[in-house]
N, C-alpha and C. Protein backbone atom coordinates (compact mmCIF):
# COMPACT_ATOMS: atom_id res chain seq x y z
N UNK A 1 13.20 10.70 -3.82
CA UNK A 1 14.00 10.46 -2.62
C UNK A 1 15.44 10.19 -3.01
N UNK A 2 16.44 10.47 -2.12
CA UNK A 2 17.69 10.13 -2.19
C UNK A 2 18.24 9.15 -1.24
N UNK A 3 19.24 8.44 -2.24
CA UNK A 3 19.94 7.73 -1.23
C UNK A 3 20.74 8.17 0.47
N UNK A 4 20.78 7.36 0.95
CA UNK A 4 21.90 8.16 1.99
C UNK A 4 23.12 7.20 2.08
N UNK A 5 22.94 6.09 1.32
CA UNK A 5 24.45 5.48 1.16
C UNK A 5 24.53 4.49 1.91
N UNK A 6 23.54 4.04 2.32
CA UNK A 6 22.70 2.71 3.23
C UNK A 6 21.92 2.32 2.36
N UNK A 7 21.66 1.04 2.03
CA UNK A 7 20.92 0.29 1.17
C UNK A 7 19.45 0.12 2.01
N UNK A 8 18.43 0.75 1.83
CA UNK A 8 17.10 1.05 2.88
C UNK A 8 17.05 2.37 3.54
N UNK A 9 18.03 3.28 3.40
CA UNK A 9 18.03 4.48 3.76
C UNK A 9 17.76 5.39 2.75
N UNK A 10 16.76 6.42 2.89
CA UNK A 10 16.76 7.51 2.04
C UNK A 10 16.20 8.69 2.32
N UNK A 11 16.06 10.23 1.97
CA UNK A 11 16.06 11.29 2.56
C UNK A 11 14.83 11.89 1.41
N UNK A 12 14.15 12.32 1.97
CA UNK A 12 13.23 13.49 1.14
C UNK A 12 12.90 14.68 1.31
N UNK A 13 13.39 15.16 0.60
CA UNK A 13 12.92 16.66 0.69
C UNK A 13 11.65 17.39 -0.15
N UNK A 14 10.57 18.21 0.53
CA UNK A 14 9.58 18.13 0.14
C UNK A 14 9.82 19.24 -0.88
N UNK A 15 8.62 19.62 -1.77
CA UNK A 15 8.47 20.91 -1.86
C UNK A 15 7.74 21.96 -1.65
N UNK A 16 8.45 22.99 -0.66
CA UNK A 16 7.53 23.86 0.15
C UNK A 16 6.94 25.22 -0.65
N UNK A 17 5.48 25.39 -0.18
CA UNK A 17 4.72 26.39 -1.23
C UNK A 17 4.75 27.97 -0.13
N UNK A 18 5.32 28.75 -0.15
CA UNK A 18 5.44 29.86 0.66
C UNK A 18 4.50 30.91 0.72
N UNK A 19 3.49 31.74 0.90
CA UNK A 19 3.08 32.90 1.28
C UNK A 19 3.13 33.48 2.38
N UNK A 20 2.06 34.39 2.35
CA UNK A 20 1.62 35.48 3.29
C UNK A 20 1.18 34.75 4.78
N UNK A 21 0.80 33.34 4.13
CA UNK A 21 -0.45 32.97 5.16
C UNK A 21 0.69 31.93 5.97
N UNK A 22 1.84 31.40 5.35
CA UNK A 22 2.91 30.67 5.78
C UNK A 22 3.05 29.65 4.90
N UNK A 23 3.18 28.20 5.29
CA UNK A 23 3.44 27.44 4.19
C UNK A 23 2.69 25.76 3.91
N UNK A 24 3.33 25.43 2.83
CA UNK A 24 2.20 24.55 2.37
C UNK A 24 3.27 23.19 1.70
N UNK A 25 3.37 21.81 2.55
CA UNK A 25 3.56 20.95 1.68
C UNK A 25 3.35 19.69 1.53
N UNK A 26 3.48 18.78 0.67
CA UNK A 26 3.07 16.96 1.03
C UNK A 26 4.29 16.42 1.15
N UNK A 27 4.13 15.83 2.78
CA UNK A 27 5.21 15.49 3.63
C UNK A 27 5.50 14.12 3.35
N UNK A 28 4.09 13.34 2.46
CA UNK A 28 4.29 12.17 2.48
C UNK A 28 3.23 11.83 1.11
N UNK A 29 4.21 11.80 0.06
CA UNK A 29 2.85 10.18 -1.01
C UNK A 29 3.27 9.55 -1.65
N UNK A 30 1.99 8.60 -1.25
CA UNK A 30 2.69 6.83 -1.36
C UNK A 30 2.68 6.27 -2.58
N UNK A 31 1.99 6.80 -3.73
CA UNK A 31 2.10 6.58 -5.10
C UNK A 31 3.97 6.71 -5.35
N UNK A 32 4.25 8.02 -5.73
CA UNK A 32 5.68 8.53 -5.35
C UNK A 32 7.33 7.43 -4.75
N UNK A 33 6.30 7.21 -3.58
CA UNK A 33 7.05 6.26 -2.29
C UNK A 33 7.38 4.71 -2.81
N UNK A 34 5.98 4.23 -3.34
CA UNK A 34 6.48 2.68 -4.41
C UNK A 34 7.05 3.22 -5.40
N UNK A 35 7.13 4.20 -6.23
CA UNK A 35 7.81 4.12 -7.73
C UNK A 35 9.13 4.24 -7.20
N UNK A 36 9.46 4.95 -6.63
CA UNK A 36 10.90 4.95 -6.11
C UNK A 36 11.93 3.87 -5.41
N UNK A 37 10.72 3.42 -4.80
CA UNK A 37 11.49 2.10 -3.83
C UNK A 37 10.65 0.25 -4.17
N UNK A 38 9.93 0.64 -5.44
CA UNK A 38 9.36 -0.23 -5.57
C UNK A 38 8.21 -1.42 -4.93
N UNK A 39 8.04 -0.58 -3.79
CA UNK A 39 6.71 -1.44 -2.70
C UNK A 39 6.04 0.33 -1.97
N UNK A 40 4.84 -0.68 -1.37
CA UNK A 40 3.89 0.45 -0.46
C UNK A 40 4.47 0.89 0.69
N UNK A 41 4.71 1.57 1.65
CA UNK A 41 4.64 1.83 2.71
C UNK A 41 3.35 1.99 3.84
N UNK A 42 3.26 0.69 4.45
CA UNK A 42 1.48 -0.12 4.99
C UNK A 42 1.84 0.65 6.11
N UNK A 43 1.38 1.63 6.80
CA UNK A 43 1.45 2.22 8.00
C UNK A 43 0.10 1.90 8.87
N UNK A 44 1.42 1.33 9.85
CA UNK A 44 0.60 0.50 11.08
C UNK A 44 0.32 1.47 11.92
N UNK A 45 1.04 2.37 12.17
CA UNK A 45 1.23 2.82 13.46
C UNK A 45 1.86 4.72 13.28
N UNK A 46 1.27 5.59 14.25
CA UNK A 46 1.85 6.68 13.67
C UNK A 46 2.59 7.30 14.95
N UNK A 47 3.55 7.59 15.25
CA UNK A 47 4.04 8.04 16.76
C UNK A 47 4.61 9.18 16.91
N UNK A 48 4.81 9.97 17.76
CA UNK A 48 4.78 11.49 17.88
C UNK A 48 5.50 11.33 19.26
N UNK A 49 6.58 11.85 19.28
CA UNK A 49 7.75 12.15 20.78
C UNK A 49 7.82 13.58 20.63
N UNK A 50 8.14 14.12 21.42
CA UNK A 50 8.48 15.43 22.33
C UNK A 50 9.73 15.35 22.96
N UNK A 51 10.32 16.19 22.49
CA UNK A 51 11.75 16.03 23.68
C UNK A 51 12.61 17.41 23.76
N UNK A 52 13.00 17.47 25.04
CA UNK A 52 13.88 19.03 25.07
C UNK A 52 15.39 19.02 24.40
N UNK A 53 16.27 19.71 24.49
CA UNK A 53 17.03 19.96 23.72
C UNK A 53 18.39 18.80 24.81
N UNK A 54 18.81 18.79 23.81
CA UNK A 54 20.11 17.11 24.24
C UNK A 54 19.59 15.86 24.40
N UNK A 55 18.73 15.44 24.39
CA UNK A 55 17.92 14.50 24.23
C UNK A 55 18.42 13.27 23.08
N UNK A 56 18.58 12.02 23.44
CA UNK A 56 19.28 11.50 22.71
C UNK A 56 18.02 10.26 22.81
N UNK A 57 17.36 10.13 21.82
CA UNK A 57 16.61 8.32 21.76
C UNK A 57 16.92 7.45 20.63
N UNK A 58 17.23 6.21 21.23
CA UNK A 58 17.59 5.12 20.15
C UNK A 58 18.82 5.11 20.81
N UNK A 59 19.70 4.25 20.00
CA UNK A 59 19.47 3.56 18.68
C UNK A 59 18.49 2.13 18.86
N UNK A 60 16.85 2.77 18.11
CA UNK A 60 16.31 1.29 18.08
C UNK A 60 16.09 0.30 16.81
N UNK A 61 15.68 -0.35 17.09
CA UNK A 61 15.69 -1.70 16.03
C UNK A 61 14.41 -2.97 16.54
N UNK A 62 13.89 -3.03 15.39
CA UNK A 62 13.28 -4.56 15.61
C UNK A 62 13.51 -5.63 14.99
N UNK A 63 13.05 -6.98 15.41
CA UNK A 63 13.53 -8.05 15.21
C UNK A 63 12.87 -8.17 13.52
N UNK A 64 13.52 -9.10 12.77
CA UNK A 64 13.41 -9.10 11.27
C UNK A 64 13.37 -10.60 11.37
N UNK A 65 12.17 -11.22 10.71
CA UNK A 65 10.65 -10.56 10.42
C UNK A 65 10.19 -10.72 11.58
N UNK A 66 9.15 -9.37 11.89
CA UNK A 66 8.46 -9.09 10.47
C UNK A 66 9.39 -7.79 10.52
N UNK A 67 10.42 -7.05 11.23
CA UNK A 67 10.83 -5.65 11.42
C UNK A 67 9.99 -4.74 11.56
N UNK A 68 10.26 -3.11 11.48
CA UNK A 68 9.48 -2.04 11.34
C UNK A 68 10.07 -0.77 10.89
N UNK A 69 9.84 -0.63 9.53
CA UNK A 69 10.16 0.40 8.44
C UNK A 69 9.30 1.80 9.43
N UNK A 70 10.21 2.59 9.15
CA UNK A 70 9.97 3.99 9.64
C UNK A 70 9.88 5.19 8.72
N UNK A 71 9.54 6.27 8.80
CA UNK A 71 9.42 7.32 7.74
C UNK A 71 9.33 8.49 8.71
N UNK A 72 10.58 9.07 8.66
CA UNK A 72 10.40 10.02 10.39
C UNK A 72 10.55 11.52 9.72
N UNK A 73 10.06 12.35 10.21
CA UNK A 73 10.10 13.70 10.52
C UNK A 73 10.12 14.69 11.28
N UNK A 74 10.12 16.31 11.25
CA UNK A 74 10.78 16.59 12.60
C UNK A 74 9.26 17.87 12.40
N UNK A 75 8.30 18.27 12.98
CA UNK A 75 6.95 18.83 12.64
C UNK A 75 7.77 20.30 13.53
N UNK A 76 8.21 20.01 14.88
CA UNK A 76 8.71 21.32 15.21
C UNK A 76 9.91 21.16 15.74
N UNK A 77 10.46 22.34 15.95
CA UNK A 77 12.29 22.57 16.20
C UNK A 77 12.86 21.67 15.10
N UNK A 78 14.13 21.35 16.26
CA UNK A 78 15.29 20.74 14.96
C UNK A 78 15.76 19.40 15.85
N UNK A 79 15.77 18.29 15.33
CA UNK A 79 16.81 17.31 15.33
C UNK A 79 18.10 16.54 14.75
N UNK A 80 19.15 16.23 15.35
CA UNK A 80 19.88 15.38 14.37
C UNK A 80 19.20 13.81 14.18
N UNK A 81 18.93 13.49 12.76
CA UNK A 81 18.23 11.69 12.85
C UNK A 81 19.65 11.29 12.23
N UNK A 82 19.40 10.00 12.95
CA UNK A 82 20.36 8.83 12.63
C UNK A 82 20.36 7.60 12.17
N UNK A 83 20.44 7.35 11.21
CA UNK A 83 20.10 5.42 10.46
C UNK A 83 21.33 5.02 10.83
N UNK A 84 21.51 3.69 11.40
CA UNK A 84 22.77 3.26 11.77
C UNK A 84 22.57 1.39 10.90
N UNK A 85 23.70 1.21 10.13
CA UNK A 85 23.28 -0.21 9.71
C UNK A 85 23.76 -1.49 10.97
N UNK A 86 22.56 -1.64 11.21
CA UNK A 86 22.79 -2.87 12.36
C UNK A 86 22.67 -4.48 11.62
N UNK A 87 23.03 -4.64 10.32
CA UNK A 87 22.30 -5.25 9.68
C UNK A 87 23.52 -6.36 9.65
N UNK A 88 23.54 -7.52 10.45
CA UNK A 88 25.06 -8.44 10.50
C UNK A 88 25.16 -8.65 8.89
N UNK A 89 26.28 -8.39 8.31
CA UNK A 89 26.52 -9.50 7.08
C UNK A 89 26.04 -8.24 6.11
N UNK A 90 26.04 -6.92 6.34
CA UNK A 90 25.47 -6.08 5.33
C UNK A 90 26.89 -5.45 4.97
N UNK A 91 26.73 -4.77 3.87
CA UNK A 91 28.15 -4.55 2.99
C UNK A 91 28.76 -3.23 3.57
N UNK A 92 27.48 -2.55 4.41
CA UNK A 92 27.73 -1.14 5.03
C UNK A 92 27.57 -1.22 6.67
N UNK A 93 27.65 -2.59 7.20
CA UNK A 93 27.37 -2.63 8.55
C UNK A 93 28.63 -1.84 9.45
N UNK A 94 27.52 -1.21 10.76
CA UNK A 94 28.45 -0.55 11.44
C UNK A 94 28.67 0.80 10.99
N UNK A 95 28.01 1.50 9.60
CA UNK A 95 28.17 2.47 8.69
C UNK A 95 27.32 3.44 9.49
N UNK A 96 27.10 4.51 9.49
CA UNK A 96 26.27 5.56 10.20
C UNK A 96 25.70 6.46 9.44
N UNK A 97 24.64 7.19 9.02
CA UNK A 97 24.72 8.62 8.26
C UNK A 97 23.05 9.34 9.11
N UNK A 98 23.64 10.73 9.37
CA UNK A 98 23.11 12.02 10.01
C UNK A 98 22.03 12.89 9.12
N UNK A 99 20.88 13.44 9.67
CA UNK A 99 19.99 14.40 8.62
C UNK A 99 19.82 14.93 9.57
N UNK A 100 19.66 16.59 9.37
CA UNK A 100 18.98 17.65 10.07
C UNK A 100 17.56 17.42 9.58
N UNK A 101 16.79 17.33 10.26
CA UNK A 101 15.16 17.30 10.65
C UNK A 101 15.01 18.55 11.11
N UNK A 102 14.23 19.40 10.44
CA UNK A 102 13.42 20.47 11.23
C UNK A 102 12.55 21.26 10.29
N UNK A 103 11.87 22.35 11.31
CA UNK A 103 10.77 22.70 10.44
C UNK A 103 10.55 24.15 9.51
N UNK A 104 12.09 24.00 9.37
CA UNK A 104 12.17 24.46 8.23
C UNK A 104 12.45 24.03 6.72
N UNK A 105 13.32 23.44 6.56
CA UNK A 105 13.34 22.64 5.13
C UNK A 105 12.44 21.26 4.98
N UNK A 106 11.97 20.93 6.11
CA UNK A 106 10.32 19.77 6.38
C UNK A 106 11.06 18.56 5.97
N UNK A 107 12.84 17.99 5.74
CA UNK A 107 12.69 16.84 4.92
C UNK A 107 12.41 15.49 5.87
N UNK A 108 12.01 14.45 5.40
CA UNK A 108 11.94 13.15 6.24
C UNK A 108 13.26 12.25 6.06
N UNK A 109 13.33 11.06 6.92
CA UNK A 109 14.08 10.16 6.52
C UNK A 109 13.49 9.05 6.77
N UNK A 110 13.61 8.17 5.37
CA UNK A 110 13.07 6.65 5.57
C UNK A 110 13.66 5.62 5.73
N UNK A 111 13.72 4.72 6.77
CA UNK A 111 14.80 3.68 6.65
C UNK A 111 14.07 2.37 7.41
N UNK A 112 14.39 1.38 6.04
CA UNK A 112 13.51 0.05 5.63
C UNK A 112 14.32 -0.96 7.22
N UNK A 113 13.26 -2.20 6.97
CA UNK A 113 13.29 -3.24 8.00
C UNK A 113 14.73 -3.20 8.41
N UNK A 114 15.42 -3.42 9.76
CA UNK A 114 16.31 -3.55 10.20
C UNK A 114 17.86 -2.78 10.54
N UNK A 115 17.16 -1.95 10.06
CA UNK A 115 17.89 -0.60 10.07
C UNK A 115 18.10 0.15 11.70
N UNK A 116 18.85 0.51 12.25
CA UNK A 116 18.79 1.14 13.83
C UNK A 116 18.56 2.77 13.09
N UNK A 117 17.52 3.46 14.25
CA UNK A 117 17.08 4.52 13.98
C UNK A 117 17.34 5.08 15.37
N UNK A 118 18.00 6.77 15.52
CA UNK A 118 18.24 7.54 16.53
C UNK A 118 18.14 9.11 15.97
N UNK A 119 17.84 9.67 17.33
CA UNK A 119 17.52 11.03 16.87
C UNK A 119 18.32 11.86 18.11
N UNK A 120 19.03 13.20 18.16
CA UNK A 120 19.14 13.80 18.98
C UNK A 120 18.61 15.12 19.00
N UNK A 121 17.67 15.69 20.28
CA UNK A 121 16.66 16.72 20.30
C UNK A 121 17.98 17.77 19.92
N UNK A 122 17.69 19.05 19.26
CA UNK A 122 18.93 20.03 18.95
C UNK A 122 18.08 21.17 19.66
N UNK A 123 16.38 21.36 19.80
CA UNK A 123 16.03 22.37 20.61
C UNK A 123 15.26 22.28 21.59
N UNK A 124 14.73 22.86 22.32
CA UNK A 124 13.41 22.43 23.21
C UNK A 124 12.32 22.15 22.58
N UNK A 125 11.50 21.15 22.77
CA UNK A 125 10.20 21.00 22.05
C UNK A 125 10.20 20.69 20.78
N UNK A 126 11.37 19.47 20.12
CA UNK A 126 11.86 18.93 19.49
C UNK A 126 10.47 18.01 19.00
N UNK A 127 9.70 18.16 17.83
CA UNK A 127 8.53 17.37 18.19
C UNK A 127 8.80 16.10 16.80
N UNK A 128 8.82 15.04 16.78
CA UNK A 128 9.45 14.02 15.79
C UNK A 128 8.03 13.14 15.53
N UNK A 129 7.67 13.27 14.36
CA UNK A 129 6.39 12.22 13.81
C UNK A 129 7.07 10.84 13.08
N UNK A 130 6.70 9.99 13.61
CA UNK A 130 7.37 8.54 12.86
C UNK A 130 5.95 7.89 12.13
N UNK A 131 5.98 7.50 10.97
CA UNK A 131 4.99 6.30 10.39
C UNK A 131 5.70 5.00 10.49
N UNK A 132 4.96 4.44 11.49
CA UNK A 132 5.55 2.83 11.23
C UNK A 132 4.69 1.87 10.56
N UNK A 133 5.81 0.70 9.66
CA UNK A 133 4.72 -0.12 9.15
C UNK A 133 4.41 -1.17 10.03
N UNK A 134 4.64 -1.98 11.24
CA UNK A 134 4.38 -2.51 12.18
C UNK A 134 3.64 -1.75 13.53
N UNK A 135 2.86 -2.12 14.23
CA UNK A 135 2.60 -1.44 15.45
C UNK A 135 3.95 -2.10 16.27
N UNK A 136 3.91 -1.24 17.63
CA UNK A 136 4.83 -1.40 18.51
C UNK A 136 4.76 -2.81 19.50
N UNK A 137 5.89 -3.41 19.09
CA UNK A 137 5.65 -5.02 20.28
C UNK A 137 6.89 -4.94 20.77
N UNK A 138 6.77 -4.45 22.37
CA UNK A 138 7.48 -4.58 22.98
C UNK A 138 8.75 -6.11 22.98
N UNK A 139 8.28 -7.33 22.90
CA UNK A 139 9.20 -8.58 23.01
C UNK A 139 10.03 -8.68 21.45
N UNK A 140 9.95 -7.58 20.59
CA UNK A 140 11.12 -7.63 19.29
C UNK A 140 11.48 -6.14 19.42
N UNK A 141 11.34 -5.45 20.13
CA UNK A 141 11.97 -4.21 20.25
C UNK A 141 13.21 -4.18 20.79
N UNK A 142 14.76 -3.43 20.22
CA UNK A 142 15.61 -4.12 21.10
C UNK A 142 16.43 -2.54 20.48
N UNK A 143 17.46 -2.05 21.58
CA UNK A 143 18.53 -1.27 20.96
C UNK A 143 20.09 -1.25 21.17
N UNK A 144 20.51 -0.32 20.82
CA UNK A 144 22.25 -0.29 21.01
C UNK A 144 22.60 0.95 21.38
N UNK A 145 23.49 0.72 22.47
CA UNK A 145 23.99 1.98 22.69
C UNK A 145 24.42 3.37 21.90
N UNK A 146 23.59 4.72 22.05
CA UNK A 146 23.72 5.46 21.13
C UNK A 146 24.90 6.16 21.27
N UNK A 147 25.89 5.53 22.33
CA UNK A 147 27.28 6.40 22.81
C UNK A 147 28.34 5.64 22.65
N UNK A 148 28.27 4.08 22.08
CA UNK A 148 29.38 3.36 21.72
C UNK A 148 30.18 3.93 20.87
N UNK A 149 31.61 4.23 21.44
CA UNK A 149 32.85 4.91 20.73
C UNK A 149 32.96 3.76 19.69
N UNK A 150 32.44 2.50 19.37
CA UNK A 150 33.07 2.03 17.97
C UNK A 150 32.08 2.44 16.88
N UNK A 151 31.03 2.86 17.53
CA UNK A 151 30.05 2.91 16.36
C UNK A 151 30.57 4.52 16.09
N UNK A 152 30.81 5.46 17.32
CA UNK A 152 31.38 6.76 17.15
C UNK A 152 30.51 7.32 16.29
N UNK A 153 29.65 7.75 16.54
CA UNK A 153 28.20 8.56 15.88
C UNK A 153 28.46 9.86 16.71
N UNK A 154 28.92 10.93 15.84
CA UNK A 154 29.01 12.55 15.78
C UNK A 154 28.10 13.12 16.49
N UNK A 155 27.84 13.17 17.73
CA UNK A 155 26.39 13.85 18.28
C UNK A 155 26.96 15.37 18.76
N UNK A 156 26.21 16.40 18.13
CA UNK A 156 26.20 17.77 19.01
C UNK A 156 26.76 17.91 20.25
N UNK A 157 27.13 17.29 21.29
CA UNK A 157 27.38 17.16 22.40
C UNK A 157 28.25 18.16 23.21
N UNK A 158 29.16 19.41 21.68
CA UNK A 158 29.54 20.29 22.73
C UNK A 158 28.54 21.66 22.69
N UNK A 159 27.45 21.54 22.01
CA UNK A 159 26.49 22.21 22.08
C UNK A 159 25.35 21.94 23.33
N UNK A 160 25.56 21.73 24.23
CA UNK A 160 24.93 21.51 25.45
C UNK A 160 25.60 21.76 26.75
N UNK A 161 25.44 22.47 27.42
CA UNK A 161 25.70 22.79 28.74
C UNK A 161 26.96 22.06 29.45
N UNK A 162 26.19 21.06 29.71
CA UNK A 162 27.25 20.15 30.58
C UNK A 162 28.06 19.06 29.23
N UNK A 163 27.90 19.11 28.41
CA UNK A 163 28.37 18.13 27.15
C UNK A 163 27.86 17.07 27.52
N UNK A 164 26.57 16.13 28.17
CA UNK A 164 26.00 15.39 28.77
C UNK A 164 24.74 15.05 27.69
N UNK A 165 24.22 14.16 26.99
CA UNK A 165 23.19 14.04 26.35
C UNK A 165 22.11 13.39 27.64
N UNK A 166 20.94 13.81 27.56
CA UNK A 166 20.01 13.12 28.49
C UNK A 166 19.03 11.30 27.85
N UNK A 167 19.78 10.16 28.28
CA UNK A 167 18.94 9.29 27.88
C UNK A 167 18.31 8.57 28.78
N UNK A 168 17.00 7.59 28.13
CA UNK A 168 16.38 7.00 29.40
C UNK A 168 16.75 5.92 29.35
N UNK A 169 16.73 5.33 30.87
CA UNK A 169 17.51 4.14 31.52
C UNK A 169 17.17 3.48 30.73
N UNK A 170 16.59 2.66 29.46
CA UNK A 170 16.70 1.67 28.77
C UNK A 170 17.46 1.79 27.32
N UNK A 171 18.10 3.21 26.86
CA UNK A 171 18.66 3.69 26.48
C UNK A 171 20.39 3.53 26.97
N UNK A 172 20.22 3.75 28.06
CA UNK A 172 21.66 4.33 28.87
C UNK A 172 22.10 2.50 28.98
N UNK A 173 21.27 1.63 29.25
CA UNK A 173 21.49 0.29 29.43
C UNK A 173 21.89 -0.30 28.41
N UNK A 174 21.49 -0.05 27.14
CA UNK A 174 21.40 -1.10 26.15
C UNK A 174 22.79 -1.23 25.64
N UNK A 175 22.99 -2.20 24.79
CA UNK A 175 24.29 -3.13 25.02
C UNK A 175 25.18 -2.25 23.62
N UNK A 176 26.25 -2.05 23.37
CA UNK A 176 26.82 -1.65 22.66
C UNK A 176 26.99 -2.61 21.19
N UNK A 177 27.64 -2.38 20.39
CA UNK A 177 27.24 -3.22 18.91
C UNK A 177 27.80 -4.11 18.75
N UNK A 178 29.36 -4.06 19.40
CA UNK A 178 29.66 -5.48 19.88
C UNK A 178 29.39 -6.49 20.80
N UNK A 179 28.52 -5.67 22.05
CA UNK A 179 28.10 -7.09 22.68
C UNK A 179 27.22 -7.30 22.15
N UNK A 180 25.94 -6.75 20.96
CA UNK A 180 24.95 -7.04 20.64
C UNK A 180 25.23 -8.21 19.32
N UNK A 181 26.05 -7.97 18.54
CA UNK A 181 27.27 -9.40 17.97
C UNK A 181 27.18 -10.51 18.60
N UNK A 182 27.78 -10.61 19.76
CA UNK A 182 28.18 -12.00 20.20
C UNK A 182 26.88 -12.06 20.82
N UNK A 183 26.20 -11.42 21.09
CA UNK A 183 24.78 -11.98 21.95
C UNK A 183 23.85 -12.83 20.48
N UNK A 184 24.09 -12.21 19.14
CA UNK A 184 23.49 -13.02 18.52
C UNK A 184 21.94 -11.85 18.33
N UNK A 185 22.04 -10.91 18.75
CA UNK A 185 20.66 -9.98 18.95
C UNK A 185 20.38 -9.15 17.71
N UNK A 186 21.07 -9.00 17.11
CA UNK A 186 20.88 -7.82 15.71
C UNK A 186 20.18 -8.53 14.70
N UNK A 187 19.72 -8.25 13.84
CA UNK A 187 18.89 -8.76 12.47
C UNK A 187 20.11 -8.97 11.44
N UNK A 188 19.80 -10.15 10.77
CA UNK A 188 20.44 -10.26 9.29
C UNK A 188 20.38 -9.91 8.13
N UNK A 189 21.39 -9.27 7.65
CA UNK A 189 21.30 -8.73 6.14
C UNK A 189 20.50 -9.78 5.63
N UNK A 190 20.58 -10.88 5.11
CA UNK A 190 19.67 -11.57 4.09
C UNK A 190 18.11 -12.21 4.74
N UNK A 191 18.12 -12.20 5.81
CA UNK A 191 16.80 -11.59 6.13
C UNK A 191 15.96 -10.56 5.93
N UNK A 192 17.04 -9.36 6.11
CA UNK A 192 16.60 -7.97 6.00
C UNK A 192 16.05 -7.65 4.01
N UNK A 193 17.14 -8.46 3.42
CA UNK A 193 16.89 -8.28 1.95
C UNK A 193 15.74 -9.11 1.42
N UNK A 194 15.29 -10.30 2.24
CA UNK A 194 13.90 -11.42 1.94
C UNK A 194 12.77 -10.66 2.31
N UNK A 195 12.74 -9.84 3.41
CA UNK A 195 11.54 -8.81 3.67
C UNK A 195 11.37 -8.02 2.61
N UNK A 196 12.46 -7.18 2.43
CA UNK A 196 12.39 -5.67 1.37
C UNK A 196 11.87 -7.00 -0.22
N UNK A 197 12.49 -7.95 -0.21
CA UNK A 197 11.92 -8.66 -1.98
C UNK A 197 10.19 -9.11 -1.23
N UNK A 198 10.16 -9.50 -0.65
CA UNK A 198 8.93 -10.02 -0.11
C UNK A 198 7.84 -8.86 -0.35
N UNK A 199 8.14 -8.07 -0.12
CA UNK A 199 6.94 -6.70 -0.37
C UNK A 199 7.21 -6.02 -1.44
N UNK A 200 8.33 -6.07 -1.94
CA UNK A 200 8.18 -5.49 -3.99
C UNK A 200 7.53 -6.17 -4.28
N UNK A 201 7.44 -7.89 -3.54
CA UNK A 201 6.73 -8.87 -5.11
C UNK A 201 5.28 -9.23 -4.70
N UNK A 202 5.00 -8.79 -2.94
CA UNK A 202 3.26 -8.10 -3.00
C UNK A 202 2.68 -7.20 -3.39
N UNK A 203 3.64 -5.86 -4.02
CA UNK A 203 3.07 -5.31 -4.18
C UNK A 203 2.96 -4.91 -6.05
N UNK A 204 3.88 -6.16 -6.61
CA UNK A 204 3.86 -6.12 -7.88
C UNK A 204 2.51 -6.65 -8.56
């Protein structure tokens, strides 16, 4: 895996086996996954969205601890994914970085506890597989606006019709990164870094 220049962010690209019959690869192993990042990836939970093309979800985040590490991929069409560091007190907070997801080059992106994760659909039938290591609890689920001009995240947007991304009302609501600051709502870098040591040294 590679970095993406976020400390908990990283990108994989598989390697794909080609014939006659189409193709062949391992999207995910976890032997691999600890040597690299030094802990397991415990998948709680496995989730699968659908979305048409402009489609914008996230930026989400959960509360730290316990958080919820993600490992996302794009099975059909194409998306832009987004790791955004929401992480107060992190050396890259406020930092952003972009992967094309799709199903042609198959790569994933993984990004550890506390990290904001967003995706924008680029075709119809945009189909996105997430492994989470938490199941989903609604009362630590929380996000940030995926259209805040300070965070200014590059979205496709004149590639769509009306230049209009489609989000859902709890999306379109959620608070931008500075009111999510003074509200006190985002996760802490040295929280975020006591989780990630907390599971190297279970799983050492």
């Amino acid at each position: 895996m590679d970095s993406l220049g976020i400390a908990g962010a990283w990108v994989f690209t598989p390697q794909l086996h080609l014939d006659e019959r189409g193709a062949f690869l391992e999207a995910f192993r976890g032997a691999e996954f600890a040597a690299d990042l030094g802990y397991r990836l415990e998948v709680a939970q496995l989730n699968c969205s659908v979305s048409r093309r402009g489609v914008i979800r996230g930026i989400h985040y959960s509360d730290v601890p316990p958080g919820q590490a993600k490992y996302v991929s794009c099975a059909a069409g194409a998306v832009l994914d987004v790791v955004a560091d929401l992480r107060t007190g992190s050396p890259t907070f406020g930092k952003w970085e972009a992967v094309r997801l799709d199903d042609v080059d198959r790569r994933a992106v993984f990004l550890a506890e506390g990290l904001g994760h967003a995706f924008m659909a680029l075709t119809d039938q945009a189909t996105v597989l997430y492994l989470c290591s938490t199941p989903y609890a609604p009362g630590r689920e929380h996000g940030v606006h995926p259209l805040d001009p300070k965070l200014a995240i590059t979205w496709p947007l004149d590639s769509q019709d009306d230049g209009r991304p489609l989000l859902s009302a709890k999306d379109a609501a959620a608070p931008t990164l500075e009111e999510a600051v003074l509200a006190g709502a985002l996760p802490r870098y040295e929280d975020c870094v006591a989780c990630t040591a907390a599971l190297r040294t279970a799983t050492a």
